[in-house]
N, C-alpha and C. Protein backbone atom coordinates (compact mmCIF):
# COMPACT_ATOMS: atom_id res chain seq x y z
N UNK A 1 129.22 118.26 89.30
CA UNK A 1 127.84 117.83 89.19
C UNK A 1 126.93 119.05 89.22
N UNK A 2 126.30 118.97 88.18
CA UNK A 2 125.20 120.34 88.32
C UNK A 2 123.66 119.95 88.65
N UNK A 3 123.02 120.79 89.48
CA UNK A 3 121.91 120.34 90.49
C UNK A 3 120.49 121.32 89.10
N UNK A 4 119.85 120.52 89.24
CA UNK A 4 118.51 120.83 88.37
C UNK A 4 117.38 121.64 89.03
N UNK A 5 116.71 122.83 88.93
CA UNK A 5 115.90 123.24 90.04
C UNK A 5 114.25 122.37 89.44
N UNK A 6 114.06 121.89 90.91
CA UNK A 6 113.17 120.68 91.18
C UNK A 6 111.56 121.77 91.04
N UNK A 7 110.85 120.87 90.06
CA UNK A 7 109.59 121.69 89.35
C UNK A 7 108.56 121.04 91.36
N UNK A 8 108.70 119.91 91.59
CA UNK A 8 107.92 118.75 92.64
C UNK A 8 108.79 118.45 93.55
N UNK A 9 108.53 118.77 95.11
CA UNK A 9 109.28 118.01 95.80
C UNK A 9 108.64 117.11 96.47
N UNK A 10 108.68 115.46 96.39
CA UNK A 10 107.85 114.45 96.81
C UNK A 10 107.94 113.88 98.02
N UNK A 11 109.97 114.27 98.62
CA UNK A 11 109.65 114.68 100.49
C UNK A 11 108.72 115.73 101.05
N UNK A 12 108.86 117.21 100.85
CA UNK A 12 107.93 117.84 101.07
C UNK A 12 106.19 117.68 101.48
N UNK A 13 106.04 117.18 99.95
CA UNK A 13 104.53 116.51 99.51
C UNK A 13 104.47 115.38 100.52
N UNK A 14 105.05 114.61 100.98
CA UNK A 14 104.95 113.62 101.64
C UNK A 14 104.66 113.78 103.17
N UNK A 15 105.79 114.60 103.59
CA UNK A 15 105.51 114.93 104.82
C UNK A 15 104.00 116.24 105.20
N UNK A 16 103.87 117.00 104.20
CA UNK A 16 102.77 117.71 104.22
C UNK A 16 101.56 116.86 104.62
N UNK A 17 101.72 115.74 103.94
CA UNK A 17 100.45 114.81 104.04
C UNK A 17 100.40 114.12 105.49
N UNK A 18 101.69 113.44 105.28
CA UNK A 18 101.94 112.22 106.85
C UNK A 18 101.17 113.31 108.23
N UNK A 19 101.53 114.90 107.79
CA UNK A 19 100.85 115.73 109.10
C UNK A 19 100.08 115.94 109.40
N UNK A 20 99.36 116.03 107.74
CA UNK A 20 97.61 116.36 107.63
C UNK A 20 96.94 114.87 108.25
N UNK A 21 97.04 113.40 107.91
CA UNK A 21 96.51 112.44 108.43
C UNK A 21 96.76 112.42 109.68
N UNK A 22 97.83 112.26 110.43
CA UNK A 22 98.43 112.52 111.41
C UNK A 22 97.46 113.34 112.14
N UNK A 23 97.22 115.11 111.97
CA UNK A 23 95.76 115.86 112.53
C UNK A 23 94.70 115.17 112.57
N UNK A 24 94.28 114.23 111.38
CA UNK A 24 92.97 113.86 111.20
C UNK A 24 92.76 113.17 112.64
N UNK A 25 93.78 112.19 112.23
CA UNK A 25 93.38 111.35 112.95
C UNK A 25 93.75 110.90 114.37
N UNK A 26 94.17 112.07 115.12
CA UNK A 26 95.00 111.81 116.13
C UNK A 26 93.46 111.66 117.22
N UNK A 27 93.85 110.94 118.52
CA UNK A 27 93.05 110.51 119.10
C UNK A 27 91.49 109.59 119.43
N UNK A 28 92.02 108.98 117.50
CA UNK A 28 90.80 108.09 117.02
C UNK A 28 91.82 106.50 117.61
N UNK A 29 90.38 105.70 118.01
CA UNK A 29 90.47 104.89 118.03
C UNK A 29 90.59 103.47 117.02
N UNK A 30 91.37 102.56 117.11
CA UNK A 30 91.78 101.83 115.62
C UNK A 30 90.31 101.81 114.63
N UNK A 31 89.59 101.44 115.82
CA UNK A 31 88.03 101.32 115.21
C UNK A 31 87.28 102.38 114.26
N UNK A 32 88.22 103.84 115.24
CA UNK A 32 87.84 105.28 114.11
C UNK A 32 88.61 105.44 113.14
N UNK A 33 89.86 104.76 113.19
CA UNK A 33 90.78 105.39 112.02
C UNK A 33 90.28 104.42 111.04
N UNK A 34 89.94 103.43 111.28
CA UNK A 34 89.52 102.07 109.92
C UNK A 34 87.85 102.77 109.05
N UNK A 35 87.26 103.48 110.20
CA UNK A 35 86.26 103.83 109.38
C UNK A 35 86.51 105.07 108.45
N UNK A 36 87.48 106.00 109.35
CA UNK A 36 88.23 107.20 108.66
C UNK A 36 88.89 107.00 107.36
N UNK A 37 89.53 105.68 107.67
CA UNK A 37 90.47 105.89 106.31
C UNK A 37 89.48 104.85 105.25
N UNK A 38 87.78 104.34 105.47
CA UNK A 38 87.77 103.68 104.78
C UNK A 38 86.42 104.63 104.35
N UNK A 39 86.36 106.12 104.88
CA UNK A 39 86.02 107.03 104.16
C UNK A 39 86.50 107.70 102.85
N UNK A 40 87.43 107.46 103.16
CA UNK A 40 88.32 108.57 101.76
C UNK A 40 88.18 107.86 101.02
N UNK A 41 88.15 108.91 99.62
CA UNK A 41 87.87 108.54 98.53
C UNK A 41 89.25 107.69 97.79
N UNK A 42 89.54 107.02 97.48
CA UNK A 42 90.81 106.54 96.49
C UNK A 42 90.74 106.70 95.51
N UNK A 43 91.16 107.34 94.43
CA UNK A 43 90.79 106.61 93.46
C UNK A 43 92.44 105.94 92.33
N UNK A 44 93.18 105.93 93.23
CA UNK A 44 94.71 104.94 92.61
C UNK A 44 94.10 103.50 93.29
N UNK A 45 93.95 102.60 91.98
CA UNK A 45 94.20 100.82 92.89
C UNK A 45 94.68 100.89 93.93
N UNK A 46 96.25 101.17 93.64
CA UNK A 46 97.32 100.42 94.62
C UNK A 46 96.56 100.84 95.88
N UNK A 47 96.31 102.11 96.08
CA UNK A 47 96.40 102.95 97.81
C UNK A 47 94.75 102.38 98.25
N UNK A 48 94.15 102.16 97.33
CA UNK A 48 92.45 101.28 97.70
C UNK A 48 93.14 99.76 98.15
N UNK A 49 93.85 99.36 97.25
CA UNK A 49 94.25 97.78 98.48
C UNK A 49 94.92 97.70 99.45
N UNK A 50 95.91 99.20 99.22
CA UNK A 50 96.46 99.19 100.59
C UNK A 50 95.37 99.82 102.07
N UNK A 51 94.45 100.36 101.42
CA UNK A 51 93.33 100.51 102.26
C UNK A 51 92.62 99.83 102.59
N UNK A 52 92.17 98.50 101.93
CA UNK A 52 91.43 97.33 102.45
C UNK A 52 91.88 96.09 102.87
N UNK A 53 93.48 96.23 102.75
CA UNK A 53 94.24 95.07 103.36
C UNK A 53 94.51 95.59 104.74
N UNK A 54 94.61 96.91 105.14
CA UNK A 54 94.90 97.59 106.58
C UNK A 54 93.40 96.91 107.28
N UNK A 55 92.36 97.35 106.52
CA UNK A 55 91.21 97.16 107.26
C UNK A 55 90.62 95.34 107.31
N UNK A 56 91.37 94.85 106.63
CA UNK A 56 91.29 93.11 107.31
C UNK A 56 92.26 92.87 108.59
N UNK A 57 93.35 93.56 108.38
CA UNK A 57 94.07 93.40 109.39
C UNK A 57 93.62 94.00 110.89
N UNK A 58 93.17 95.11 110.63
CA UNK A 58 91.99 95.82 112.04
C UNK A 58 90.91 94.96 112.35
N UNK A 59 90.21 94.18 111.47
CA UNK A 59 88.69 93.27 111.55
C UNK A 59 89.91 91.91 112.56
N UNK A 60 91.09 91.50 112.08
CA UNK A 60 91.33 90.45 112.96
C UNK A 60 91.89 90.66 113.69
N UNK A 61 92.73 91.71 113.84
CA UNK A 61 93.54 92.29 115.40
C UNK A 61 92.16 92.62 116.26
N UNK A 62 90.92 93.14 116.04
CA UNK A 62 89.60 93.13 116.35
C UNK A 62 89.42 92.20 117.32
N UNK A 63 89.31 90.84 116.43
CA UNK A 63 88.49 89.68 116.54
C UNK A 63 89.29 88.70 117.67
N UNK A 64 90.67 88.80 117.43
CA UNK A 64 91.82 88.43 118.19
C UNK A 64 91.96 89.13 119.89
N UNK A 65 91.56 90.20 119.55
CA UNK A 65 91.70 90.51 121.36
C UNK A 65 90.53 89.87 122.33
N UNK A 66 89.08 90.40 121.03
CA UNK A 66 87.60 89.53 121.88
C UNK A 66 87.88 88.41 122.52
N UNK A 67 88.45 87.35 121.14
CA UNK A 67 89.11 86.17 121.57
C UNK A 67 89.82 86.12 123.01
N UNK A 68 90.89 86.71 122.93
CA UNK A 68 92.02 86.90 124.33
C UNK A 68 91.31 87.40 125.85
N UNK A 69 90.45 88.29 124.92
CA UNK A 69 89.64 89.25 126.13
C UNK A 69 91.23 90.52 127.03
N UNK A 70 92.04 90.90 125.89
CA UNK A 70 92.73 91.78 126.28
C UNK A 70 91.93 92.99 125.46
N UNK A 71 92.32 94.64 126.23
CA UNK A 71 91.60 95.23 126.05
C UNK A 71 92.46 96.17 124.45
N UNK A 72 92.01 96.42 124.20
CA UNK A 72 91.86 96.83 122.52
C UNK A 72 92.92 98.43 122.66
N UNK A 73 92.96 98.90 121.43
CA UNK A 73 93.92 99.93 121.74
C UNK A 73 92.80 101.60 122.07
């Protein structure tokens, strides 16, 4: 089997990133990371719905503790 030298490596690229958000956002609260990540710009569909389906899910994990009256993260 002969190995191809790779022009992109998309583990690399991946984890570069997971570290950089990871910095951003370390010590934000769910409340900061929903406004954080609903700062950035998108401009791929997919990663904009995966950005506004996270942030319904924060508005009712939200709404759900008020409810409970347990304390939030």
């Amino acid at each position: 089997m002969t190995r191809t030298k790779k022009s992109f490596d998309a583990v690399a690229m991946m984890r570069a990133t997971r570290d950089k958000v990871s910095t951003d956002i370390e010590g934000m609260t769910l409340q900061q990371e929903l406004a954080w990540l609903a700062s950035q710009d998108l401009s791929d569909p997919f990663l904009r719905r995966l950005r506004d389906g996270a942030a319904q899910q924060g508005v009712a994990a939200a709404s759900a503790t008020r409810r409970s009256g347990s304390p939030g993260r």
